[in-house]
PDB file of N, CA and C in Angstrom:
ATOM      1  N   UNK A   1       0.829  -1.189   0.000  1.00  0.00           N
ATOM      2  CA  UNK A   1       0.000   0.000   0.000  1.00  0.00           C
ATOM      3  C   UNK A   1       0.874   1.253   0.000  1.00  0.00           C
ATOM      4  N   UNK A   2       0.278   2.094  -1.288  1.00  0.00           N
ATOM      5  CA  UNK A   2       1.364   3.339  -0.676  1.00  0.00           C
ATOM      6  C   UNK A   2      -0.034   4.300  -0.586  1.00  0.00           C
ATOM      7  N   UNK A   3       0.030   5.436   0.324  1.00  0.00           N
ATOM      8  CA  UNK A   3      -0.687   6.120   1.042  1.00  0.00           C
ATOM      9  C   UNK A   3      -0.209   7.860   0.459  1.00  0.00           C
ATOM     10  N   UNK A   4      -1.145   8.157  -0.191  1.00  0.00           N
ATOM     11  CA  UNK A   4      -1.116   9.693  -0.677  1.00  0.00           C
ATOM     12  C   UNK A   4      -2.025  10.366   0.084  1.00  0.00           C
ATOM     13  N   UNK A   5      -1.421  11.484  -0.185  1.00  0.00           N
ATOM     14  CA  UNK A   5      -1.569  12.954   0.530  1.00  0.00           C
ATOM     15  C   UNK A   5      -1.999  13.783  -0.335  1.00  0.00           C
ATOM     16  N   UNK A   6      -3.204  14.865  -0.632  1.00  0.00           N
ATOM     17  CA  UNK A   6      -3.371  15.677  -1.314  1.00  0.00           C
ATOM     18  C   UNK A   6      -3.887  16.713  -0.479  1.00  0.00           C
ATOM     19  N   UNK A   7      -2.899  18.090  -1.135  1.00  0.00           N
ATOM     20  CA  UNK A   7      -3.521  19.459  -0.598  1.00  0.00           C
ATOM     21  C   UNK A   7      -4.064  20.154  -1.571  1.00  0.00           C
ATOM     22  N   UNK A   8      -4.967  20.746  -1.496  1.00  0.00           N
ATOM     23  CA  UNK A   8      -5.903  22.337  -2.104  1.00  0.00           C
ATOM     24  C   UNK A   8      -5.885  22.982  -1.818  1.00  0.00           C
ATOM     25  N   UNK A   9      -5.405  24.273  -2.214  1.00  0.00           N
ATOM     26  CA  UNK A   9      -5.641  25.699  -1.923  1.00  0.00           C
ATOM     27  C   UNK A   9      -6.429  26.367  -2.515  1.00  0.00           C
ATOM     28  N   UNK A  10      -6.920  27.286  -2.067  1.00  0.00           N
ATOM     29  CA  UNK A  10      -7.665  28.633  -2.762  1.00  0.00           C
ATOM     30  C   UNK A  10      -6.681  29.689  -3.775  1.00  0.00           C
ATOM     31  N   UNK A  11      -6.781  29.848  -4.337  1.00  0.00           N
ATOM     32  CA  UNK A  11      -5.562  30.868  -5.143  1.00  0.00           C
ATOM     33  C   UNK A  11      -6.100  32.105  -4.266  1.00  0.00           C
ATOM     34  N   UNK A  12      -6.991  32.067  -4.035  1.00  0.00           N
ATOM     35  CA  UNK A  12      -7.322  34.147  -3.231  1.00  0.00           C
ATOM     36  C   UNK A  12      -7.523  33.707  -1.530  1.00  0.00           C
ATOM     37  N   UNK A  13      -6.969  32.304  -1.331  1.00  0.00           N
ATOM     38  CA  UNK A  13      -7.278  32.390   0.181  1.00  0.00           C
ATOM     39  C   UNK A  13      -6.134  31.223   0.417  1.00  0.00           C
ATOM     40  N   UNK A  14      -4.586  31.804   0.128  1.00  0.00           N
ATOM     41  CA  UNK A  14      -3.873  30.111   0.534  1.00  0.00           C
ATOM     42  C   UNK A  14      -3.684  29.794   1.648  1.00  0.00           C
ATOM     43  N   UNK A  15      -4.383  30.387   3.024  1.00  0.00           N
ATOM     44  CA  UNK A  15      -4.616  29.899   4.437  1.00  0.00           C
ATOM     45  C   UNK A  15      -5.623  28.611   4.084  1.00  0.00           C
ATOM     46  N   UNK A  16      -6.627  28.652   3.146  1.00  0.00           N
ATOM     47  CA  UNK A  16      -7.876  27.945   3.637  1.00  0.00           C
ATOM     48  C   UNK A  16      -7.285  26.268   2.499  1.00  0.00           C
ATOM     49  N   UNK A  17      -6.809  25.310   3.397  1.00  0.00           N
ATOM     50  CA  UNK A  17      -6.386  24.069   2.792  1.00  0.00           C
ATOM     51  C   UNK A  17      -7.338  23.126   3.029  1.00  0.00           C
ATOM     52  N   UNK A  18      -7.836  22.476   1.830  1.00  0.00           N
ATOM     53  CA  UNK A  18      -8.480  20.603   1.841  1.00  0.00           C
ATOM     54  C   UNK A  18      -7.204  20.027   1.579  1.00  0.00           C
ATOM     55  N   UNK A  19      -7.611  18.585   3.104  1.00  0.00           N
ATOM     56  CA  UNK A  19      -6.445  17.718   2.968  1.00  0.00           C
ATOM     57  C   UNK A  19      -7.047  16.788   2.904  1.00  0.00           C
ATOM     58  N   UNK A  20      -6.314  15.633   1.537  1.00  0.00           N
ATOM     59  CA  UNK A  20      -7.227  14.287   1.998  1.00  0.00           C
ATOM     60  C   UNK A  20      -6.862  13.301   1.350  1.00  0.00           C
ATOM     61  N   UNK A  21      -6.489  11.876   1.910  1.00  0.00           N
ATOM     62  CA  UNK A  21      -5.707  10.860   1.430  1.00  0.00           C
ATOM     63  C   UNK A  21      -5.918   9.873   1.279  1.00  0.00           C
ATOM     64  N   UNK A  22      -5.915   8.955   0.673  1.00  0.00           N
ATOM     65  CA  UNK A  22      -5.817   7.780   0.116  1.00  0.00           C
ATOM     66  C   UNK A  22      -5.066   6.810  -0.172  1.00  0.00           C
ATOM     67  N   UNK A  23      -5.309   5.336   0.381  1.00  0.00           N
ATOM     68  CA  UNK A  23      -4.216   4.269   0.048  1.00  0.00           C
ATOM     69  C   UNK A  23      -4.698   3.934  -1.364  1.00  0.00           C
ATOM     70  N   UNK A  24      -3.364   3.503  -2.246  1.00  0.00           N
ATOM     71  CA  UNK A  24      -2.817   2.819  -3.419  1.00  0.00           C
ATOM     72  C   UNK A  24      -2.517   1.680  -3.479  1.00  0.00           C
ATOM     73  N   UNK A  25      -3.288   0.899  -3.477  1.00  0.00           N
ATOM     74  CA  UNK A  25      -2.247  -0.756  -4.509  1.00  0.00           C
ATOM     75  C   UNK A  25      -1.957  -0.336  -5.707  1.00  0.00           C
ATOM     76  N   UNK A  26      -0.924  -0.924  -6.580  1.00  0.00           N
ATOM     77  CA  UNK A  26      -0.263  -1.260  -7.628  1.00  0.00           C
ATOM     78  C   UNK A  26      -1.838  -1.212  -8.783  1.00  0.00           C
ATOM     79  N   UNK A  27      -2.036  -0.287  -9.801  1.00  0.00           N
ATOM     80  CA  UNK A  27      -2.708  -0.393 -10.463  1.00  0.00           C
ATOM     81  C   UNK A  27      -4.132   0.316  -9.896  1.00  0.00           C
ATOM     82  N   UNK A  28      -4.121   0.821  -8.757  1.00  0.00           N
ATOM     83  CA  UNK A  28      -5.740   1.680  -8.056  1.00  0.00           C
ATOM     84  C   UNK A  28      -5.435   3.420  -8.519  1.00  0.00           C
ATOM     85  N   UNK A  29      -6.768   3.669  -8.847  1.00  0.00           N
ATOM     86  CA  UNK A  29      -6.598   4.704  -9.013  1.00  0.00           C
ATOM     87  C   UNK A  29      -7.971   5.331  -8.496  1.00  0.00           C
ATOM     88  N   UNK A  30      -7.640   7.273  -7.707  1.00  0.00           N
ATOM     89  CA  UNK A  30      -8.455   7.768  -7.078  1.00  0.00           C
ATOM     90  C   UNK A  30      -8.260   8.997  -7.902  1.00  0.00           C
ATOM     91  N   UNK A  31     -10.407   9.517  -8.017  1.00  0.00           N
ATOM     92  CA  UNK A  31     -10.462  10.711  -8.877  1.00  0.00           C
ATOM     93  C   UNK A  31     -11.263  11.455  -7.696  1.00  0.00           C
ATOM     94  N   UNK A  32     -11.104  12.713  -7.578  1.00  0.00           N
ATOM     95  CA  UNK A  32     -11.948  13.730  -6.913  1.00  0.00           C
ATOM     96  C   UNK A  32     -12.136  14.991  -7.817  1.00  0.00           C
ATOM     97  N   UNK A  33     -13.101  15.771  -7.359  1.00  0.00           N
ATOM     98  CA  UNK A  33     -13.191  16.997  -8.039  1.00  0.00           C
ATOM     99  C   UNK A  33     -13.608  18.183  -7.271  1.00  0.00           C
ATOM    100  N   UNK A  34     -12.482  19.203  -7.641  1.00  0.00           N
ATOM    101  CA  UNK A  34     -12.497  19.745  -6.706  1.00  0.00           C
ATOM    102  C   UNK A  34     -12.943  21.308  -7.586  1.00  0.00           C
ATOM    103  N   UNK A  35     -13.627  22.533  -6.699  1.00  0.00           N
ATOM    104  CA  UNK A  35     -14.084  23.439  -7.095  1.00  0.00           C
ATOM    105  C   UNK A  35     -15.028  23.563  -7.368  1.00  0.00           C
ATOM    106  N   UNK A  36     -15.811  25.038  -8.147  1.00  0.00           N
ATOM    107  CA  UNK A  36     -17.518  25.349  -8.040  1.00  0.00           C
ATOM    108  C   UNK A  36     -17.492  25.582  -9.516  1.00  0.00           C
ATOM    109  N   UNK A  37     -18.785  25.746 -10.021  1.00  0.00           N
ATOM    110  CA  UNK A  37     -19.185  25.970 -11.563  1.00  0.00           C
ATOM    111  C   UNK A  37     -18.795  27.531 -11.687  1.00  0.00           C
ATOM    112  N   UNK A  38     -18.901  28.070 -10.440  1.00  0.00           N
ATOM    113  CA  UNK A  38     -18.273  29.773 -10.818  1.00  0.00           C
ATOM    114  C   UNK A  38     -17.039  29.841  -9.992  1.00  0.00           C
ATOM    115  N   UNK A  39     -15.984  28.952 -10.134  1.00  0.00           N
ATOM    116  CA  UNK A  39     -15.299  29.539 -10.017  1.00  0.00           C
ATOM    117  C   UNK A  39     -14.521  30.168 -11.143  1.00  0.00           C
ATOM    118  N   UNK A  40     -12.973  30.384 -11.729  1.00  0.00           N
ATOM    119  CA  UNK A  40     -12.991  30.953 -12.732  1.00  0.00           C
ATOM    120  C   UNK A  40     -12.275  30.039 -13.507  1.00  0.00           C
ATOM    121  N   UNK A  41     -11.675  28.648 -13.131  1.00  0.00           N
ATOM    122  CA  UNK A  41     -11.541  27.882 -14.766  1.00  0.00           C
ATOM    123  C   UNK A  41     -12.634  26.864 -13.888  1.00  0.00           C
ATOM    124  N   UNK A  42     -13.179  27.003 -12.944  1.00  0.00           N
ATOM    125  CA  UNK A  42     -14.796  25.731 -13.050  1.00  0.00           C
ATOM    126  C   UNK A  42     -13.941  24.756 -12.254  1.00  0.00           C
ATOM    127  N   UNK A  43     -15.161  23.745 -11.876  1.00  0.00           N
ATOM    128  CA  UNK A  43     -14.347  22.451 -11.247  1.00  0.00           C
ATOM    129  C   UNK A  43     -13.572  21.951 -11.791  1.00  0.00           C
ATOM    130  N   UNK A  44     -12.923  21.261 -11.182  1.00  0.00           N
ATOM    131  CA  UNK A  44     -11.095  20.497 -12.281  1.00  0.00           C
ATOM    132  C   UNK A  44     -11.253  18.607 -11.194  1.00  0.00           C
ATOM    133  N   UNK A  45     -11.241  17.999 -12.414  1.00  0.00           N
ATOM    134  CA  UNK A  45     -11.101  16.519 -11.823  1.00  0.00           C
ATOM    135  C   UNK A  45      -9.481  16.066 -11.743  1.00  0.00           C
ATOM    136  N   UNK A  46      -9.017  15.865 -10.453  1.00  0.00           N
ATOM    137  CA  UNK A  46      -7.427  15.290 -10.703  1.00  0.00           C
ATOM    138  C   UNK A  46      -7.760  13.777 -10.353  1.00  0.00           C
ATOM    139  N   UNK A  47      -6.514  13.057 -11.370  1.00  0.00           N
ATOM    140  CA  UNK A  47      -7.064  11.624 -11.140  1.00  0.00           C
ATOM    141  C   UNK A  47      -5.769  10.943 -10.819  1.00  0.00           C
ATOM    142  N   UNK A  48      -5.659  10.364  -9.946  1.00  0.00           N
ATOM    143  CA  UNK A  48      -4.165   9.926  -9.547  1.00  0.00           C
ATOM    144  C   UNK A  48      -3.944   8.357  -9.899  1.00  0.00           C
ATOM    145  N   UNK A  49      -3.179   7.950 -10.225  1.00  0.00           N
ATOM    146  CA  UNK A  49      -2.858   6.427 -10.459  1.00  0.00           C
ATOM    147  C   UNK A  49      -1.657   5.940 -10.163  1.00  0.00           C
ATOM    148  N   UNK A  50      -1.453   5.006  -9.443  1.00  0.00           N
ATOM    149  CA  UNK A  50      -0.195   4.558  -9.211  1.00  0.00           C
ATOM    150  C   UNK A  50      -0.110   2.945 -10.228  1.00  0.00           C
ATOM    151  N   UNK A  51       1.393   3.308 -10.778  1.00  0.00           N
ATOM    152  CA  UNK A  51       1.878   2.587 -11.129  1.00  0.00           C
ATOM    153  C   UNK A  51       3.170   1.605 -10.423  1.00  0.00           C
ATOM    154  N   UNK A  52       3.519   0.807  -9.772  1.00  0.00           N
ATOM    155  CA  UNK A  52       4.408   0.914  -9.198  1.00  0.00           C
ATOM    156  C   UNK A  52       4.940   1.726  -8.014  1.00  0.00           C
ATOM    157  N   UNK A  53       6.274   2.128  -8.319  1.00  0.00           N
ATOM    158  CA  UNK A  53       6.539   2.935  -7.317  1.00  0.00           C
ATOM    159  C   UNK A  53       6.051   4.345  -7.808  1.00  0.00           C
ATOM    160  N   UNK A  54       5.535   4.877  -9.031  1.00  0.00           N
ATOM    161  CA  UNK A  54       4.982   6.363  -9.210  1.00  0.00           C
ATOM    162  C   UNK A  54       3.707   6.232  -9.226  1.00  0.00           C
ATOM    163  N   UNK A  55       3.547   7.825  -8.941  1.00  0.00           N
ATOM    164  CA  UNK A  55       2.279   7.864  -9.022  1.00  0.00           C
ATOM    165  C   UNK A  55       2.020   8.838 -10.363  1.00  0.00           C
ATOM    166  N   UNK A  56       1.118   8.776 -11.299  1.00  0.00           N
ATOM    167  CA  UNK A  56       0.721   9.950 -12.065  1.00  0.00           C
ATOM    168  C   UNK A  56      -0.744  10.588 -11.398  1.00  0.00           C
ATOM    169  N   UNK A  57      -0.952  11.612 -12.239  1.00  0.00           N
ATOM    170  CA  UNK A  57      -1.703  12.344 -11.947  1.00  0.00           C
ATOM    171  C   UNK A  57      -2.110  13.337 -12.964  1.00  0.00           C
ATOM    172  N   UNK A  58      -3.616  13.650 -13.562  1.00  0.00           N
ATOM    173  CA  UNK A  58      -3.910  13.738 -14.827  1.00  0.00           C
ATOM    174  C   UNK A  58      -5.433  15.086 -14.110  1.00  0.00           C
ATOM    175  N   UNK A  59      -5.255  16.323 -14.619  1.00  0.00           N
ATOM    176  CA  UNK A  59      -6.147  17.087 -14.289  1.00  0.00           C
ATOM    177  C   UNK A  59      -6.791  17.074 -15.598  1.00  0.00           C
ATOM    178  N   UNK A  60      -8.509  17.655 -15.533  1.00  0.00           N
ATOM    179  CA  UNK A  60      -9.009  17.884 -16.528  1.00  0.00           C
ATOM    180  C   UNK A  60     -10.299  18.817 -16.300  1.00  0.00           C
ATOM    181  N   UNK A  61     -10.731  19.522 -16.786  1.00  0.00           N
ATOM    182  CA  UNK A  61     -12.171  20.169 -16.653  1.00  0.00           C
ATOM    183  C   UNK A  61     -13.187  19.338 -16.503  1.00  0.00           C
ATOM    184  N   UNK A  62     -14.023  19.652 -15.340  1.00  0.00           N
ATOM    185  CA  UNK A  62     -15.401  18.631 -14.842  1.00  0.00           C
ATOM    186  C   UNK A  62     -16.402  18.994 -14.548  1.00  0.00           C
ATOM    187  N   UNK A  63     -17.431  18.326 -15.447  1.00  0.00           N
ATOM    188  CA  UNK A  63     -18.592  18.989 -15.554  1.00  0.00           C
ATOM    189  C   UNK A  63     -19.685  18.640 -13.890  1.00  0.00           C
ATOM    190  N   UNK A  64     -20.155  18.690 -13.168  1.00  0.00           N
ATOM    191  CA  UNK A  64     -20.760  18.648 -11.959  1.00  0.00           C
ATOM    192  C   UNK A  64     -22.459  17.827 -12.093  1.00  0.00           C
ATOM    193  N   UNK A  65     -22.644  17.124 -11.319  1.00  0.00           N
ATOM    194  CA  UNK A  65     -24.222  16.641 -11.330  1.00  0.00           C
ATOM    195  C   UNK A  65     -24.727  16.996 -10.285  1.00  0.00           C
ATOM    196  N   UNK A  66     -25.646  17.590 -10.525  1.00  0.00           N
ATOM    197  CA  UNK A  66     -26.839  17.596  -8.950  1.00  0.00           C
ATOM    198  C   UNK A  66     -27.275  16.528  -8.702  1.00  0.00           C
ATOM    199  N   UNK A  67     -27.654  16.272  -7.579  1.00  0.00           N
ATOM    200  CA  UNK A  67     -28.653  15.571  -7.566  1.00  0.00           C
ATOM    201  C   UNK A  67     -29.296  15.423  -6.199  1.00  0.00           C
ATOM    202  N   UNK A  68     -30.528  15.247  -5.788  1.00  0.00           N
ATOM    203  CA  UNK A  68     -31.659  15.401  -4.612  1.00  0.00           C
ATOM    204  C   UNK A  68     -32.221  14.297  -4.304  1.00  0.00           C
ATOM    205  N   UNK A  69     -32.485  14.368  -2.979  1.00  0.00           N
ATOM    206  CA  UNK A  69     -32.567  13.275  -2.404  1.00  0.00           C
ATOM    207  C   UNK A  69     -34.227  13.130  -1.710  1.00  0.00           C
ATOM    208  N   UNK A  70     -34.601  12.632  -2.083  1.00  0.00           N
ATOM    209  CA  UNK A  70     -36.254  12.705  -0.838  1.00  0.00           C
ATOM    210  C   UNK A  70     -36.152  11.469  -0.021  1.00  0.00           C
ATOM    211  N   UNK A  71     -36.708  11.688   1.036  1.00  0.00           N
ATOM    212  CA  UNK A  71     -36.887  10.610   2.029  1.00  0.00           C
ATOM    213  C   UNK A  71     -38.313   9.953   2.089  1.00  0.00           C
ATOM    214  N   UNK A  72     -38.467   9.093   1.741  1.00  0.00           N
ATOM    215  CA  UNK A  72     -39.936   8.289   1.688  1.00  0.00           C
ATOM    216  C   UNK A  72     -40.494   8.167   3.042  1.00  0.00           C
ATOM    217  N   UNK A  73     -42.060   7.998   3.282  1.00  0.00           N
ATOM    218  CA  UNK A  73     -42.728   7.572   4.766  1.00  0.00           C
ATOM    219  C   UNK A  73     -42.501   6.363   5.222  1.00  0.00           C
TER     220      UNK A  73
END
């Protein structure tokens, strides 16, 4: 298992950090997405994969889903 670490910053607030990590086997890969539809390049999906002993890591523009929840009686 190798165990990653990811930080986020705000570009107009680099006090305010998301931290948050994840174990790797050989061949696992973890996507999150981070940011709002207004911000100013929009949410961004980074997708990390380990190969071995590296890891890559592949950003891209991401489009967002709503979605709502009701609770039945």
């Amino acid at each position: 298992m190798l165990e990653l670490t990811m930080l986020f910053s705000e570009p107009e607030d680099p006090g305010s950090i998301f931290r948050t990590r994840v174990r790797l086997m050989d061949g696992q890969s973890h996507t999150i997405v981070v940011g709002e539809p207004g911000d100013d390049s929009g949410p961004q999906r980074y997708t990390f994969r380990r190969k071995g002993y590296t890891v890559e890591m592949h950003r891209a523009p991401a489009t967002t889903l709503n979605a709502s929840f009701a609770a039945g009686n």
